[in-house]
C-alpha atoms as a PDB file:
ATOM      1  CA  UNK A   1      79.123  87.657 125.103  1.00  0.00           C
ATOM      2  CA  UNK A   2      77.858  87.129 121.096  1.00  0.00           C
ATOM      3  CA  UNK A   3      79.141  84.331 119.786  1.00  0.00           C
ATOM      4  CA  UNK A   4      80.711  86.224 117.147  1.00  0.00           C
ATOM      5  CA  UNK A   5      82.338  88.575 119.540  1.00  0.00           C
ATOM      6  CA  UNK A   6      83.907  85.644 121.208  1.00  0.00           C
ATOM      7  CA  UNK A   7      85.031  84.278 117.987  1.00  0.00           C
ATOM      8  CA  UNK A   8      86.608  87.504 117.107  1.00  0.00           C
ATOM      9  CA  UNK A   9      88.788  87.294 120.657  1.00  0.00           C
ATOM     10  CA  UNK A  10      89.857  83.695 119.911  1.00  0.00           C
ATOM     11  CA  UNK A  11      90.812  84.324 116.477  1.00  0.00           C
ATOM     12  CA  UNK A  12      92.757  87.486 117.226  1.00  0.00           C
ATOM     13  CA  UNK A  13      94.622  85.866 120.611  1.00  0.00           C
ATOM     14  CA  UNK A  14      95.360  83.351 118.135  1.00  0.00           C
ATOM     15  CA  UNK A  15      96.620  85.534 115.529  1.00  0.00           C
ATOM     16  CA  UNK A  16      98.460  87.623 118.102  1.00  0.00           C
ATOM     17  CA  UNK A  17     100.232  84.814 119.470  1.00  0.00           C
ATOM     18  CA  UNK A  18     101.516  83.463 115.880  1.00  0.00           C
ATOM     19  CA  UNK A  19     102.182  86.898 115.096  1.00  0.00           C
ATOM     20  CA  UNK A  20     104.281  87.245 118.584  1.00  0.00           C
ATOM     21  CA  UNK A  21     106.338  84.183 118.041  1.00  0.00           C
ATOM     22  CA  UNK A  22     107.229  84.680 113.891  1.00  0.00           C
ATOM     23  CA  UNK A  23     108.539  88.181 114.865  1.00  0.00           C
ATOM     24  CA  UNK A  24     110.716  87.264 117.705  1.00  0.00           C
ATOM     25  CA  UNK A  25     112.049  84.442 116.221  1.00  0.00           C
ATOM     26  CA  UNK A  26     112.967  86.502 113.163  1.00  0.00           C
ATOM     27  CA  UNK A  27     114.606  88.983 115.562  1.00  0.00           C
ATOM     28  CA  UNK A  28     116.805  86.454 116.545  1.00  0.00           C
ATOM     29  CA  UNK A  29     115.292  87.523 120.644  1.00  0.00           C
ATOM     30  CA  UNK A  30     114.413  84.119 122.568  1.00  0.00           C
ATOM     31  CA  UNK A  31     111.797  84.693 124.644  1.00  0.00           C
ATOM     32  CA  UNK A  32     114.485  85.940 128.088  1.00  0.00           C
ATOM     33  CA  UNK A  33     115.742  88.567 126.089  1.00  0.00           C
ATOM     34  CA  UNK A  34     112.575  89.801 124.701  1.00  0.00           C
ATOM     35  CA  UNK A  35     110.710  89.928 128.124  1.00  0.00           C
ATOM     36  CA  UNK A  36     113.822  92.010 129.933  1.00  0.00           C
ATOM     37  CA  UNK A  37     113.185  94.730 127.109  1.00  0.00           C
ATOM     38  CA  UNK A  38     109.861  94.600 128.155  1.00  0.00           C
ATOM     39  CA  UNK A  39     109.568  94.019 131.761  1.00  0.00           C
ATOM     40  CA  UNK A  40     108.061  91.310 132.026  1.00  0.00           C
ATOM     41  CA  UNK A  41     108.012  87.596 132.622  1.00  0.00           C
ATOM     42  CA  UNK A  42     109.793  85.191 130.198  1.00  0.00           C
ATOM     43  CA  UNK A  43     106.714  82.766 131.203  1.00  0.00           C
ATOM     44  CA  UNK A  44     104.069  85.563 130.469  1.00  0.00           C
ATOM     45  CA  UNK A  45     105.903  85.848 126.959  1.00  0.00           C
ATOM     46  CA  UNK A  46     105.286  81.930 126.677  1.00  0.00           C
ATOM     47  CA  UNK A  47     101.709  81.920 127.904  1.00  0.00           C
ATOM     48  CA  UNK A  48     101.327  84.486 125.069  1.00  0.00           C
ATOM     49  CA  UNK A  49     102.326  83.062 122.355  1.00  0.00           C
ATOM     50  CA  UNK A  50     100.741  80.043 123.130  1.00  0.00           C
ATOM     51  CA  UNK A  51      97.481  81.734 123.632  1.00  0.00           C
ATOM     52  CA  UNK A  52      96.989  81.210 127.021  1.00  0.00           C
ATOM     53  CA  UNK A  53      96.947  84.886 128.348  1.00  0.00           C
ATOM     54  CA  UNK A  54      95.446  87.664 126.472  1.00  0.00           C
ATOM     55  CA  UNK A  55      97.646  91.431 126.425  1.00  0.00           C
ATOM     56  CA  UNK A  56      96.484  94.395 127.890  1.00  0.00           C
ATOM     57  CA  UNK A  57      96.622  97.363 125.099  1.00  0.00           C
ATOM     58  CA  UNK A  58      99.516  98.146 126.985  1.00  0.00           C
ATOM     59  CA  UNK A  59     101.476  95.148 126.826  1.00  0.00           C
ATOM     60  CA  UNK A  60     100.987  94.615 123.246  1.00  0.00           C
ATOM     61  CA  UNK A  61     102.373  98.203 122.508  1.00  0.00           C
ATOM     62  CA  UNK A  62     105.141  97.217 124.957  1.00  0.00           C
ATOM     63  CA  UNK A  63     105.856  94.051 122.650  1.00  0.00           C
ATOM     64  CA  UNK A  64     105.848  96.007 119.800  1.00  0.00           C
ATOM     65  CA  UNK A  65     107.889  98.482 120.634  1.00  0.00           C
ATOM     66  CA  UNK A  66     110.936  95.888 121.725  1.00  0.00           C
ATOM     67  CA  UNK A  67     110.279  94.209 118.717  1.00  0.00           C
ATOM     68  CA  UNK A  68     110.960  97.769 116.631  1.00  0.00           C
ATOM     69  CA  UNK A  69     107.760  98.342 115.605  1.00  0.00           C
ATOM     70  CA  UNK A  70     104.596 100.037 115.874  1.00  0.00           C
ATOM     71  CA  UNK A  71     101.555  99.189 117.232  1.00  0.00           C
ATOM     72  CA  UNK A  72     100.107  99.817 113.710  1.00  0.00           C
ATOM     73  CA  UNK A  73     102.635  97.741 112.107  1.00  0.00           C
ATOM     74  CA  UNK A  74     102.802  95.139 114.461  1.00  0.00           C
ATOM     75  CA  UNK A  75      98.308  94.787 113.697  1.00  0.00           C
ATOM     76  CA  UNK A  76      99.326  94.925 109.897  1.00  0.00           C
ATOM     77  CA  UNK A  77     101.421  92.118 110.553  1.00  0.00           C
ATOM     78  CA  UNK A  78      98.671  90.136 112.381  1.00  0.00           C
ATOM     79  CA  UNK A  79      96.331  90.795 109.633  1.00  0.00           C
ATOM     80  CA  UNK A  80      98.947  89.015 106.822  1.00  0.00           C
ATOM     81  CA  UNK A  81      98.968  85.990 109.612  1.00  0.00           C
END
């Protein structure tokens, strides 16, 4: 892979995972709650945030859809991060 493709992925899981954690925490969801409205692991939803795992299109649009957002919005947001 470039090197500037794989900087790209870094920065973005990065991002992502910020992004992940400011939103939940300012919907008041602990990480439990969020991953029951989304079906999956509370530990997957920690890996996440802490940039351990990257999320399939699908999870991300998962996430942002128990978080009350778009998938547009929820990119808008990671782009302000």
């Amino acid at each position: 892979m470039p090197n500037l493709l794989r900087y790209f992925y870094v920065v973005m899981a990065k991002t992502y995972g910020q992004t992940l954690k400011s939103i939940r925490e300012e919907r008041g969801l602990s990480q439990e709650e969020l991953a029951f409205k989304t079906n999956l692991h509370r530990t997957y939803i920690s890996l996440l945030e802490r940039d351990h795992k990257s999320p399939s299109l699908r999870t991300v649009t998962a996430i942002a859809t128990a978080l009350g957002l778009t998938l547009l919005e929820f990119v808008q947001l990671m782009s302000e991060e």
